[in-house]
Protein backbone atom coordinates (compact mmCIF):
# COMPACT_ATOMS: atom_id res chain seq x y z
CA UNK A 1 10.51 24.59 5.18
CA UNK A 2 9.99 21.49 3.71
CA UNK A 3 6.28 19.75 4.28
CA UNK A 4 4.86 16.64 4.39
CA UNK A 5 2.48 13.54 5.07
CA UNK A 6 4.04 10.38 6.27
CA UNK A 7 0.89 7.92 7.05
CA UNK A 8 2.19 4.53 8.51
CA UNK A 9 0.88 1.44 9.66
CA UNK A 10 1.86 -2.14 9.92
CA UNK A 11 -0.44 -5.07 10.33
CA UNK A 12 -0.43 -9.13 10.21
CA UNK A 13 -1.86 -12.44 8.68
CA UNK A 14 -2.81 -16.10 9.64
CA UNK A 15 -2.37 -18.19 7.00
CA UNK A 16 -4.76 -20.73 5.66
CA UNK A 17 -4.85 -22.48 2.59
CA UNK A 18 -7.08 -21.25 -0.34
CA UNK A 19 -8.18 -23.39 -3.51
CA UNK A 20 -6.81 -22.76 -7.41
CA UNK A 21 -8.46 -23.43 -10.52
CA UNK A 22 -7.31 -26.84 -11.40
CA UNK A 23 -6.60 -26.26 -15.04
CA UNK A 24 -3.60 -28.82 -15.32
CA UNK A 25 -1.44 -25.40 -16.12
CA UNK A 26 -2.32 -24.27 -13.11
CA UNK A 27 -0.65 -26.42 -9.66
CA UNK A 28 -1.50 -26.41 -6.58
CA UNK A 29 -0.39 -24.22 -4.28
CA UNK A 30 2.60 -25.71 -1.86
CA UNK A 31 5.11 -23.81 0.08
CA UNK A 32 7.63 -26.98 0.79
CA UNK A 33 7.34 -27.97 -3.11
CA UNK A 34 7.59 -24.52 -4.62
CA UNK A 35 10.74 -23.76 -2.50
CA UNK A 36 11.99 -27.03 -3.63
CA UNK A 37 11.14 -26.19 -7.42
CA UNK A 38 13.25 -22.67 -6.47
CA UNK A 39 16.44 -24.47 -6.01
CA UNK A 40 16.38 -26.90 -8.84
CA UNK A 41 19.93 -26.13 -11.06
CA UNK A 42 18.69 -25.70 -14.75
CA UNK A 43 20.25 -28.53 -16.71
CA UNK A 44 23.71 -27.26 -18.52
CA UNK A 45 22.07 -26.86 -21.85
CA UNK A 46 19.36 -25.22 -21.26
CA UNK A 47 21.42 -22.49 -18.66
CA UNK A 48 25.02 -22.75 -18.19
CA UNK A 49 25.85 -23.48 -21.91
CA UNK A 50 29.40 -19.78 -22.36
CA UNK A 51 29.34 -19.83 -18.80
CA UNK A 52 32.23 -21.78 -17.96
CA UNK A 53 35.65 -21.07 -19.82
CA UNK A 54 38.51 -24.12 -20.17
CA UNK A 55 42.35 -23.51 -20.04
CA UNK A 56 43.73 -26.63 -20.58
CA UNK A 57 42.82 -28.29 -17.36
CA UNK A 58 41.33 -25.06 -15.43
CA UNK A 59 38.16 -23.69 -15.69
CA UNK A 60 36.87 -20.18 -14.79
CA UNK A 61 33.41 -19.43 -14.17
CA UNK A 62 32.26 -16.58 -16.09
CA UNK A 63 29.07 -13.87 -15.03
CA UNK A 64 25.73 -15.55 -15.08
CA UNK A 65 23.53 -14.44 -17.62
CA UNK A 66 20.93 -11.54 -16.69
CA UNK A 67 17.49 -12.62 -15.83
CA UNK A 68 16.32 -11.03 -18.93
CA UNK A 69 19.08 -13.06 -20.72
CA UNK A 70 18.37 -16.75 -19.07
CA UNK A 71 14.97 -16.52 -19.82
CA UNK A 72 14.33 -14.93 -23.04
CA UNK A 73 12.16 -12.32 -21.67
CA UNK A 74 11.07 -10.25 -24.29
CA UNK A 75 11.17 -5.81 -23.72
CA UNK A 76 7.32 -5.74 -24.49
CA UNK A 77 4.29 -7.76 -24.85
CA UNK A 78 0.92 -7.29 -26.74
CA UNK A 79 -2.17 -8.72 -26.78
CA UNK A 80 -5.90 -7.84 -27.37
CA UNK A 81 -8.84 -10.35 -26.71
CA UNK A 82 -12.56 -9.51 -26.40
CA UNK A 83 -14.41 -11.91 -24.25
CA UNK A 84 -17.89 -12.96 -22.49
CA UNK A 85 -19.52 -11.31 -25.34
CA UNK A 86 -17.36 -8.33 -25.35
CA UNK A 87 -18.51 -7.22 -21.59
CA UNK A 88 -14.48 -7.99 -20.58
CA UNK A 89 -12.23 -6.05 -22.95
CA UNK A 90 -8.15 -7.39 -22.50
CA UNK A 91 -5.70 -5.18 -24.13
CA UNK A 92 -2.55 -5.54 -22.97
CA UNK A 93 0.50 -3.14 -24.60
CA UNK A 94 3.25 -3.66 -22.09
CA UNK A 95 6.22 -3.00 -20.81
CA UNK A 96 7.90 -6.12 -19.23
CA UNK A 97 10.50 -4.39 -16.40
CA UNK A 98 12.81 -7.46 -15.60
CA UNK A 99 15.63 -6.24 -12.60
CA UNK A 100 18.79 -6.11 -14.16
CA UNK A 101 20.49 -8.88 -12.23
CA UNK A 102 21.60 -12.18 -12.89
CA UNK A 103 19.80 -13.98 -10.09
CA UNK A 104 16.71 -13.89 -7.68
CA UNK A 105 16.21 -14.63 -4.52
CA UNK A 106 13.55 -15.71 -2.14
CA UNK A 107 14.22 -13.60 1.45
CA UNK A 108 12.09 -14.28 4.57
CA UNK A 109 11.17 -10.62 6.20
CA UNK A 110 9.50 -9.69 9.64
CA UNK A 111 7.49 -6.77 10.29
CA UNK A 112 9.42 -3.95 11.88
CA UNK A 113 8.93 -0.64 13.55
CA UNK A 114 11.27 2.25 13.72
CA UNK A 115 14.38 3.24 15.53
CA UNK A 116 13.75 6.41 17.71
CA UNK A 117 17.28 7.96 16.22
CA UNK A 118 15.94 7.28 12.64
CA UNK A 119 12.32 8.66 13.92
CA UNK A 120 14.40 12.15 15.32
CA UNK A 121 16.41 12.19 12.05
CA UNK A 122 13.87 12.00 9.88
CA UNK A 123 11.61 14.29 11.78
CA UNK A 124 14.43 17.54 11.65
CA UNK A 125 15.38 16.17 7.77
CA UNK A 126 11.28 16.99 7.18
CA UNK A 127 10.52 20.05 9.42
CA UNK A 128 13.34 21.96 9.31
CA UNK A 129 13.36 24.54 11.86
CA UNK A 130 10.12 25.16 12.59
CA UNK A 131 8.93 25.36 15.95
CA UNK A 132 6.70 21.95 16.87
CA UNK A 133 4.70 21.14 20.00
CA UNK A 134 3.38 18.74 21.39
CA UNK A 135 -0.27 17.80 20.67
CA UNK A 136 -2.09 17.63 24.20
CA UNK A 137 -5.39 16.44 24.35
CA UNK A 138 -6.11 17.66 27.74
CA UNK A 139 -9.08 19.40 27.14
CA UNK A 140 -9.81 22.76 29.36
CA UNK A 141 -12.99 23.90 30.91
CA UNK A 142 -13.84 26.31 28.30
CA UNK A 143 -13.76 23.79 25.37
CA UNK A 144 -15.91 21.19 27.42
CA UNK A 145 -18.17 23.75 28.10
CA UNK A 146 -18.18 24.73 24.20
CA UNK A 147 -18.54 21.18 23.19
CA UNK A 148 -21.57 20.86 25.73
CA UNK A 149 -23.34 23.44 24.27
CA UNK A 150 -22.73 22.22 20.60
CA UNK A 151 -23.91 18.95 21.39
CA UNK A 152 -27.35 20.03 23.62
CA UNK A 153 -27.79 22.22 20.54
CA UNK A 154 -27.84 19.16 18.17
CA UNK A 155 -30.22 17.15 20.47
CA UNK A 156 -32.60 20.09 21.05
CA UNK A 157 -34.90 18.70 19.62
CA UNK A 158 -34.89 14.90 20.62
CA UNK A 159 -37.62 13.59 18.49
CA UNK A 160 -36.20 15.09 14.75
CA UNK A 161 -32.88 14.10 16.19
CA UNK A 162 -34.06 10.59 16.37
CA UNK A 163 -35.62 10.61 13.29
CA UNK A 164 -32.93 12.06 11.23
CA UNK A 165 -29.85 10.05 12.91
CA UNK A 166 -32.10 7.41 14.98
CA UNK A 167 -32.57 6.19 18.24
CA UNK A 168 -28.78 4.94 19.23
CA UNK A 169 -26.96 8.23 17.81
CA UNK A 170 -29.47 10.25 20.01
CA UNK A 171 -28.20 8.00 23.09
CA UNK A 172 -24.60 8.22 22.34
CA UNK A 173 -24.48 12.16 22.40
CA UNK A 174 -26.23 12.14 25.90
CA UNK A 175 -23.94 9.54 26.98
CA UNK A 176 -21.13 11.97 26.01
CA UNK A 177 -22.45 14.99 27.21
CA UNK A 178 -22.53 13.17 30.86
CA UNK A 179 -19.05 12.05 30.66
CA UNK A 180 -18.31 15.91 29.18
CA UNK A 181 -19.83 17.10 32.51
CA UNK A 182 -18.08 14.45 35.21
CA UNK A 183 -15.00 15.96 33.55
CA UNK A 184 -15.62 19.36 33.88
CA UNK A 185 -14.39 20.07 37.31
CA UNK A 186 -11.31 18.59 37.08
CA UNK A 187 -10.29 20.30 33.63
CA UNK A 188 -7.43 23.03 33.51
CA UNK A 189 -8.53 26.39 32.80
CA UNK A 190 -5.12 26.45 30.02
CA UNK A 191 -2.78 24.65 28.47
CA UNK A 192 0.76 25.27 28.18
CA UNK A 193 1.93 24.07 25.04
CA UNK A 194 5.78 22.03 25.11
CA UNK A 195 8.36 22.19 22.30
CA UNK A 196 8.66 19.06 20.30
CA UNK A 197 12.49 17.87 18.92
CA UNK A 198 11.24 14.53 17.78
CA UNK A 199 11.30 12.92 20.91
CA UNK A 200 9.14 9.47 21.56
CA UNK A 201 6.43 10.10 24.17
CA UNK A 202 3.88 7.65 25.94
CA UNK A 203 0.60 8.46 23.92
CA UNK A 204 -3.01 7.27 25.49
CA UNK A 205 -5.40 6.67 23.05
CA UNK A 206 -9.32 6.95 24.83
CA UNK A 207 -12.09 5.14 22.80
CA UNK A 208 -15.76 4.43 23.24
CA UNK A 209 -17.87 1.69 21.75
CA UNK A 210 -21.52 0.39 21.93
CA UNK A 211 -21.91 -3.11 24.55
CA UNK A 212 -25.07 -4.62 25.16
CA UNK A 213 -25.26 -2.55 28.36
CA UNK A 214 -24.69 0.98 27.28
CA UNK A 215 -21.39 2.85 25.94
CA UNK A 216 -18.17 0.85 27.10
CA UNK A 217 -14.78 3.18 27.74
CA UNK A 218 -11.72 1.69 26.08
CA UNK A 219 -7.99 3.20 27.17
CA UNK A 220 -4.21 1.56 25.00
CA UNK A 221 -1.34 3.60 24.84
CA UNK A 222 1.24 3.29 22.94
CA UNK A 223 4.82 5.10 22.04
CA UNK A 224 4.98 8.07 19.48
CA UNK A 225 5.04 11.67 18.87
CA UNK A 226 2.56 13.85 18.05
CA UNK A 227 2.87 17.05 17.29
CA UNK A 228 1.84 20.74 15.65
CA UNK A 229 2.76 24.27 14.59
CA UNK A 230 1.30 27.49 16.38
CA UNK A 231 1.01 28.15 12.26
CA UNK A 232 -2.34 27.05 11.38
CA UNK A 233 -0.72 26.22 7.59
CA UNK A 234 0.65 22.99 8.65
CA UNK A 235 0.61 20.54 11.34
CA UNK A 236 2.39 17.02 12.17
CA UNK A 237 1.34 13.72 13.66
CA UNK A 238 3.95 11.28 13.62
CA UNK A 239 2.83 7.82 15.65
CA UNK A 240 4.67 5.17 16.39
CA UNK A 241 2.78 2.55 17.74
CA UNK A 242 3.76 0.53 20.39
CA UNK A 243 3.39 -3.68 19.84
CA UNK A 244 2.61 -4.33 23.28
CA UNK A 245 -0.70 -2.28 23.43
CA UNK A 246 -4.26 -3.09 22.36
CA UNK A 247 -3.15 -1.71 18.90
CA UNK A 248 -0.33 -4.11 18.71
CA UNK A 249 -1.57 -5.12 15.28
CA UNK A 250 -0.79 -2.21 13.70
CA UNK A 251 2.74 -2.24 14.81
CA UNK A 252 5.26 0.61 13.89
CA UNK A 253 1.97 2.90 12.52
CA UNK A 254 2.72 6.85 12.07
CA UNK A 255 1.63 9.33 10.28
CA UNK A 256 2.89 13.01 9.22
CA UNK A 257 1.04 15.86 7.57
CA UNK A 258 2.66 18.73 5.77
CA UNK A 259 1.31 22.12 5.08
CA UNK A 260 -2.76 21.99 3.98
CA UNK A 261 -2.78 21.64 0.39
CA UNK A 262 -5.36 20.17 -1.73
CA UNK A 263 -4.29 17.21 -2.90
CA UNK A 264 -5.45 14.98 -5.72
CA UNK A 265 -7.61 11.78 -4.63
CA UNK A 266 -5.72 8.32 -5.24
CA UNK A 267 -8.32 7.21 -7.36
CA UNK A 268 -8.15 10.22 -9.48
CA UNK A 269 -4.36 9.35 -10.29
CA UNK A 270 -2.56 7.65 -13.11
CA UNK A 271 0.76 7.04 -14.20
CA UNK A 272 2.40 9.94 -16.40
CA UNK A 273 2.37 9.79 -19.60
CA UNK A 274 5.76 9.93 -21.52
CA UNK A 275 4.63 12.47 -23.32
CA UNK A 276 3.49 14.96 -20.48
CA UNK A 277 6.39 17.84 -19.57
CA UNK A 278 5.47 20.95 -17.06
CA UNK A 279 7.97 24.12 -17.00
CA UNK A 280 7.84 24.78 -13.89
CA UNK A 281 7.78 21.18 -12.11
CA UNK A 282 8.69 18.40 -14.46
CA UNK A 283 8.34 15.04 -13.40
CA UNK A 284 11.79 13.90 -13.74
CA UNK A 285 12.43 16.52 -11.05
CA UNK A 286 9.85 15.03 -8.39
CA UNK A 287 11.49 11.78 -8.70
CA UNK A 288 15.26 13.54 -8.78
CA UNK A 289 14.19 15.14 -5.81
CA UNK A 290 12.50 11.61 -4.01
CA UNK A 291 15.65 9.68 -4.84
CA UNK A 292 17.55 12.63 -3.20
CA UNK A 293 15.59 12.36 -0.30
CA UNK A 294 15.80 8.84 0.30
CA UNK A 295 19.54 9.32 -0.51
CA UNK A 296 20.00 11.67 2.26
CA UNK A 297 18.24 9.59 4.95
CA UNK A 298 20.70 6.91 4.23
CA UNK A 299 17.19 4.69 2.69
CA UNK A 300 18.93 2.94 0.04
CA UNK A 301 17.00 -0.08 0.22
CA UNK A 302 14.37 1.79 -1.86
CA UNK A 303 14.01 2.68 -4.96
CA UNK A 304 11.28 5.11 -7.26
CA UNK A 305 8.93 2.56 -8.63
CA UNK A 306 6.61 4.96 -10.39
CA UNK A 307 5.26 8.89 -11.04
CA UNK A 308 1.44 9.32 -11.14
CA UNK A 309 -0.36 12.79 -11.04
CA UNK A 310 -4.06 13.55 -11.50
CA UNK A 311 -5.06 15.39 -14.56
CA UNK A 312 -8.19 17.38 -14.10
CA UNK A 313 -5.86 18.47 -10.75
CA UNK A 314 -3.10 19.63 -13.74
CA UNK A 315 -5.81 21.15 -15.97
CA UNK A 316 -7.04 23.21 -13.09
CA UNK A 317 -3.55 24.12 -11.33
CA UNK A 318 -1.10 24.08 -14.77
CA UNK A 319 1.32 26.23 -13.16
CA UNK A 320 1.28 24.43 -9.47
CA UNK A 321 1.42 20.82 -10.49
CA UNK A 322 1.49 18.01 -8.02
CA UNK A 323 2.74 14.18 -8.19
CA UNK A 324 2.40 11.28 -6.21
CA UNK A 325 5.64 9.42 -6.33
CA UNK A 326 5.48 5.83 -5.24
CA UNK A 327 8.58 4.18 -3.88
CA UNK A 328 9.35 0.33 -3.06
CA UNK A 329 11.99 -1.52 -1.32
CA UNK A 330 14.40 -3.27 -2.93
CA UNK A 331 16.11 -6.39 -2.22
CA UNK A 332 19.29 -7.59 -4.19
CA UNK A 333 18.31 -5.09 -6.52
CA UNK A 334 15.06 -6.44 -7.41
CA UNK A 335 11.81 -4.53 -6.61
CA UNK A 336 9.23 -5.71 -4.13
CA UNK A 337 5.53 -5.08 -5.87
CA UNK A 338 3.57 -2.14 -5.22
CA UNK A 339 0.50 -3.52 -3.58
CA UNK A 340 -1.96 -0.60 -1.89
CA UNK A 341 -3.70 -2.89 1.03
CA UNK A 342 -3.56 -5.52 3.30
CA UNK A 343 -3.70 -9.58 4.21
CA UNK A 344 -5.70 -10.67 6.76
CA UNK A 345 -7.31 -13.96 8.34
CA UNK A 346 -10.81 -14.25 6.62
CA UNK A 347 -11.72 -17.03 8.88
CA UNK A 348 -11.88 -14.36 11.56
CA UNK A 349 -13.00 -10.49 10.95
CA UNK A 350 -11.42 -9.15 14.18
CA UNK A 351 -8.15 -11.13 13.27
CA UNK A 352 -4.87 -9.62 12.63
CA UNK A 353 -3.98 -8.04 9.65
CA UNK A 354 -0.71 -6.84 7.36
CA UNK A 355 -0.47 -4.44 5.58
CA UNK A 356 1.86 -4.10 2.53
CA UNK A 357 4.51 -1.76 2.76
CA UNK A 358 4.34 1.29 0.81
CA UNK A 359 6.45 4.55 0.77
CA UNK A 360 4.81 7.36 -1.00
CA UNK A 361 5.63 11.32 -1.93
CA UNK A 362 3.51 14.12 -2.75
CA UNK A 363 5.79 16.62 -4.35
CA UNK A 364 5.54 19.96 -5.92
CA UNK A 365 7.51 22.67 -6.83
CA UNK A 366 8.27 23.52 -3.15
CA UNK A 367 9.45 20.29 -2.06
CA UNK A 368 8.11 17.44 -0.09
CA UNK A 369 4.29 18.04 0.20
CA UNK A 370 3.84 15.06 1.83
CA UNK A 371 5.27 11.72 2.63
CA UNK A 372 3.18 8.48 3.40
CA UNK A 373 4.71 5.27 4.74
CA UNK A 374 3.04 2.02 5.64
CA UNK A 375 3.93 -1.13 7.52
CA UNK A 376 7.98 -1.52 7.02
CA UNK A 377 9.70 -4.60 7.31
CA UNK A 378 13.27 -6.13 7.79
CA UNK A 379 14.91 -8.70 5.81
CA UNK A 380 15.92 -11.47 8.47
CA UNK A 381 18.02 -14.25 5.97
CA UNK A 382 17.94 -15.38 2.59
CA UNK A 383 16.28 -18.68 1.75
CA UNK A 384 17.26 -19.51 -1.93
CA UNK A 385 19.90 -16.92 -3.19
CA UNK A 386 18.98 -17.63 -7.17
CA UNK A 387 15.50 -18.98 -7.53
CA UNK A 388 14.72 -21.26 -10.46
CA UNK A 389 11.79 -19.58 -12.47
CA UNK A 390 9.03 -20.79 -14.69
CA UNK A 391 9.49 -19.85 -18.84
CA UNK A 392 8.58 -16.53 -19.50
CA UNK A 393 6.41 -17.93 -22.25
CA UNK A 394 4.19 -20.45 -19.67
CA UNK A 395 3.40 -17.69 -17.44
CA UNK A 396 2.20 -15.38 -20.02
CA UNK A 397 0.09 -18.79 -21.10
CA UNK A 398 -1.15 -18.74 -17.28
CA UNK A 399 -1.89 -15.15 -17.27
CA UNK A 400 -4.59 -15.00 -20.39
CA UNK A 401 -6.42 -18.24 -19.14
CA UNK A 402 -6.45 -16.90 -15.73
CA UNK A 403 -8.35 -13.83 -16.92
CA UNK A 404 -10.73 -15.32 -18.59
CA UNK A 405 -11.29 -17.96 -15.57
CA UNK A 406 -11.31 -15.26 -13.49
CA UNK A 407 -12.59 -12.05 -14.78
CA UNK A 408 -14.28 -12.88 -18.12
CA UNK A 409 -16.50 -15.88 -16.90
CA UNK A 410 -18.42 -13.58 -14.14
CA UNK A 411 -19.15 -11.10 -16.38
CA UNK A 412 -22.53 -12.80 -17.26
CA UNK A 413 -25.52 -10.54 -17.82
CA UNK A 414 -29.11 -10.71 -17.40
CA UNK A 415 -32.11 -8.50 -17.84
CA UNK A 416 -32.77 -7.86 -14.06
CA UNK A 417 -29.32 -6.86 -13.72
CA UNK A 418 -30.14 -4.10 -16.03
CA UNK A 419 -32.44 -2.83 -13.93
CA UNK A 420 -30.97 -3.34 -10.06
CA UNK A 421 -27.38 -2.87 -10.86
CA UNK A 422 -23.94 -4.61 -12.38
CA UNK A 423 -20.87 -4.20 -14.16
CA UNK A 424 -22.05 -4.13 -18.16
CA UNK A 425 -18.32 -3.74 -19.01
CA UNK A 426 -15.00 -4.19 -17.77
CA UNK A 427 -11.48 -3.23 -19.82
CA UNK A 428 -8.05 -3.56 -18.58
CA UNK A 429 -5.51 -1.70 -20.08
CA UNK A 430 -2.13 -3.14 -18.92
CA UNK A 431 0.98 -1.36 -19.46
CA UNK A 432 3.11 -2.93 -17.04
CA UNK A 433 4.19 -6.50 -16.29
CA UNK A 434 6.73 -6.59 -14.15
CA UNK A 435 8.99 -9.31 -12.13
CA UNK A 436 9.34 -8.46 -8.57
CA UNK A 437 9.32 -10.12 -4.59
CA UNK A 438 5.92 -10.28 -3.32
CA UNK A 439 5.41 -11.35 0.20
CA UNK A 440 4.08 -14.53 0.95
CA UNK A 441 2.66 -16.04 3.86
CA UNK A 442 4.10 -19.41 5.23
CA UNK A 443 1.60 -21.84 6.34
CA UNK A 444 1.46 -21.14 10.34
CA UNK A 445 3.46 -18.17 10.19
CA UNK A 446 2.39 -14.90 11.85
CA UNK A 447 5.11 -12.49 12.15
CA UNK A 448 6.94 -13.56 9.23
CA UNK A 449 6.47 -14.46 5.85
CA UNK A 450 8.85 -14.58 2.31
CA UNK A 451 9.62 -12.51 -0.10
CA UNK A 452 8.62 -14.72 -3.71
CA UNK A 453 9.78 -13.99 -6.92
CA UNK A 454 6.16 -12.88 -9.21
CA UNK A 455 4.58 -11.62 -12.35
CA UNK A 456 2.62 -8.71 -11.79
CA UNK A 457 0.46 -7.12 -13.98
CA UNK A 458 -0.27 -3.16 -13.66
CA UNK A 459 -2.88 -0.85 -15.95
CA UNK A 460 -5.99 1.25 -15.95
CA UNK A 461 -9.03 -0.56 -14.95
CA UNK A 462 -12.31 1.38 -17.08
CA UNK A 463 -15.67 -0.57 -15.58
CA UNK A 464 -19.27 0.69 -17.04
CA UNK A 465 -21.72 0.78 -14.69
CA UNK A 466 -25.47 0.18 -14.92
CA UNK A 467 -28.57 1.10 -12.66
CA UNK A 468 -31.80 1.64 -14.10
CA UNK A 469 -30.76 0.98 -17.44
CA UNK A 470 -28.26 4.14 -17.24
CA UNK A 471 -25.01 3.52 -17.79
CA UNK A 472 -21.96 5.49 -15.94
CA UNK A 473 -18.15 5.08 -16.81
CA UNK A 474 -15.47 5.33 -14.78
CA UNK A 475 -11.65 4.81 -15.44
CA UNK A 476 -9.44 4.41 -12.27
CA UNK A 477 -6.04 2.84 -11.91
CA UNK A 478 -5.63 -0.12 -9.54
CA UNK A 479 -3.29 0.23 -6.87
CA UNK A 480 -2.63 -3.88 -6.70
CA UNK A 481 -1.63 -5.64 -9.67
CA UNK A 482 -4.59 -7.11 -11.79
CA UNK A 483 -3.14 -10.41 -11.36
CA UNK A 484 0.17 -11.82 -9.50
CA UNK A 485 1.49 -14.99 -10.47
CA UNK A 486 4.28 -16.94 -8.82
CA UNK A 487 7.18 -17.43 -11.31
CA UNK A 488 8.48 -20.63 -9.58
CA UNK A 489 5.36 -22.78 -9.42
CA UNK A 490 3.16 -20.38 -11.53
CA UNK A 491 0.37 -20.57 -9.13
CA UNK A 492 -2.28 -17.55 -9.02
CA UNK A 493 -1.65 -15.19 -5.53
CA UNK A 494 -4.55 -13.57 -4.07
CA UNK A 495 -2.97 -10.50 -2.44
CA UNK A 496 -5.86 -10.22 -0.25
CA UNK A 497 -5.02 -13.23 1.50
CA UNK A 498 -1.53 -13.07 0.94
CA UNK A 499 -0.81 -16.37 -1.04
């Protein structure tokens, strides 16, 4: 059987205007003008110059130029630069992936959920025939009874309790232990567990939290399987939440788990090298297999945007090797960026939030170890169907003054912070720049937002740490570009706040 982890959520962002450097490179950032600036026609000799044929009196339009083509983008870039006194190290050996089109668009997108035939297909395309049930969280009289005694155990003694966890944590496990024993008589004595086909249920999610009167009981529901094996080797959640509930933020959010396998920790993973091969699970064949799998689910729209595994995980398990295989949607056959997080309202902590949409794999030789999918979204219309972009040459110029504004120019250090903590050192290694549709937030816009043409700029991120004069290093790779920068207006995006 087939096994997996499909983690989902969805969330959204108010926008609100944010300031930019105001280098004279560097404009100011303007949704009406850069849209504007994306439909500007390139004069004829600097664009259209073999494009149109004559025949006597006729003329016959003839393909656009690719991307890579109309701007002169080159197949790599390289650059070094040591700055703030060599504490930021820049090298940049790159790959510059250009989408082999001949035009870009901008596309606004929605957030979306999940159709409850897609939901059922992909559920039986992932489990196979194994047996699932629903998870009930009815709990019977003996596990109350267990968890009472567990948690009287723990308090036994109140005043190391206190002392050890403090004075609130001792209160909430007595408030729980009352609610435990209200409960108690009206708990089954069993059980009965109900087959599972992938069917959408009404889910109620119970929550407590701390008001200035004593432990408040919170109830949402929302619309979603979840489900398990009797085999204690693997287990599935898949949730589906529903917009109208409590939750409604995180709209369309699922998970599923596959069998229990250790895997590697995200920030433990890098890209793999060219150079690394594995006889008995190559990574060629975890992205065959990916693209097979999307293939079969009729998920076209998306396409293998990169391979990463863990090394001290390959070291330990050379024979049973594992990668994390990161998909992307596509649109017009451009890639949207990988971005691992979310936008949100910083004016307002409890505001909504959106997450980025990201489709991840864990494979091995076995198959689909896991799958992970977060906040999808639906292309509603196209706004400009071939964007105007900036020279390859100016954003590049943007990029390395942007990273010494940015990076470089904090990176100022003094004796005290020798002593109480800071960052003595910190190197980017870029590899990747690539041009893709990052989502951007319209001013008043809530649900929606467009998909802009950017730079991104991908690579391992080594920082040196100090504390006490003793220095650690640590080399992770980022799962958000370094920088983004629009290609239309070549403004700097902050994909925390989403423009």
């Amino acid at each position: 059987m087939k096994r997996m982890i499909l983690i989902l959520s969805a969330l959204v962002l108010l926008l609100a205007c944010v300031p930019t450097p105001t280098e004279d490179f560097v404009p100011q950032k303007d949704t009406v003008a850069m849209l504007e600036m994306a439909k500007t026609t390139p004069a004829p000799e600097e664009d259209v110059v073999g494009r149109v044929q004559t025949e006597g009196d006729r003329y016959t339009a003839l393909p656009l130029p690719s991307l890579k083509e109309r701007y002169q983008i080159p197949e790599t870039y390289r650059y070094h630069a040591d700055l703030a006194d060599g504490h930021f190290v820049l090298n940049v050996d790159a790959k510059v992936l250009v989408p082999d089109v001949s035009a870009i668009p901008i596309v606004r997108v929605e957030r979306s959920g999940f159709d409850p035939a897609f939901i059922r297909t992909l559920f039986q395309n992932l489990c196979g025939d194994a047996e699932f049930y629903y998870l009930d969280r009815t709990y019977t009289k003996t596990q109350i009874a267990e968890r009472i005694k567990y948690l009287s155990e723990n308090i036994s003694d109140e005043q190391a309790y206190s002392r050890e966890h403090g004075a609130e944590s001792l209160a909430d496990v007595k408030a729980e232990i009352e609610r435990l024993k209200a409960s108690y008589a009206d708990a089954p004595d069993s059980v009965e567990p109900v087959r599972c086909y992938g069917e959408q249920q009404t889910i109620a999610h119970n929550y407590i939290t701390n008001g200035a009167d004593g432990p408040v009981s919170h109830e949402s529901t929302s619309l979603g399987i979840e489900a398990y094996t009797k085999a204690m080797d693997r287990w599935f959640v898949l949730l589906n939440t529903d917009p109208d509930s409590p939750l409604g933020n995180r709209k369309g959010a699922y998970l599923i788990y596959g069998k229990v396998k250790s895997r590697p920790d995200e920030i433990g993973c890098f890209p793999v090298p060219d150079t690394y091969q594995n006889d008995s699970y190559t990574p060629q064949q975890a992205k065959a297999d990916v693209e097979a799998f999307l293939k079969q689910n009729g998920m076209d729209d998306f396409a293998v945007w990169s391979v990463l595994y863990a090394p001290d995980q390959v070291k330990e398990q050379p024979d049973d090797p594992m990668y994390w295989v990161k998909c992307v949607r596509t649109v017009n056959g451009v890639n949207t960026s990988f971005i691992r997080g979310q936008t949100w309202d910083t004016t307002d902590i409890l505001g909504p939030m959106w997450e980025y949409e990201i489709l991840s794999f864990w494979m091995d030789r076995d198959g689909i170890a896991g799958m992970d999918w977060h906040a999808p979204i639906q292309v509603c219309d196209t706004v400009v169907e071939n964007a105007n972009l900036l020279p390859f040459d100016k954003i590049m110029k943007i990029y390395l003054k942007m990273v010494n504004t940015k990076f470089a120019a904090a990176m100022n250090i003094t004796e005290p912070d020798l002593k109480y903590g800071a960052t003595t050192q910190n190197q980017y290694d870029i590899d990747r720049i690539e041009l893709t549709l990052q989502r951007i937030q319209e001013p008043n816009e809530w649900d929606s937002a467009l998909l802009v043409p950017v730079w991104s700029f991908y690579g391992v991120n080594t920082r040196t740490e100090v504390e006490d004069y003793i220095e650690t290093t640590e080399s992770t790779y980022p799962y958000e570009p370094m920088l983004s920068i629009n290609a239309i207006d070549g403004t700097v995006i902050d994909v925390r706040k989403g423009y």
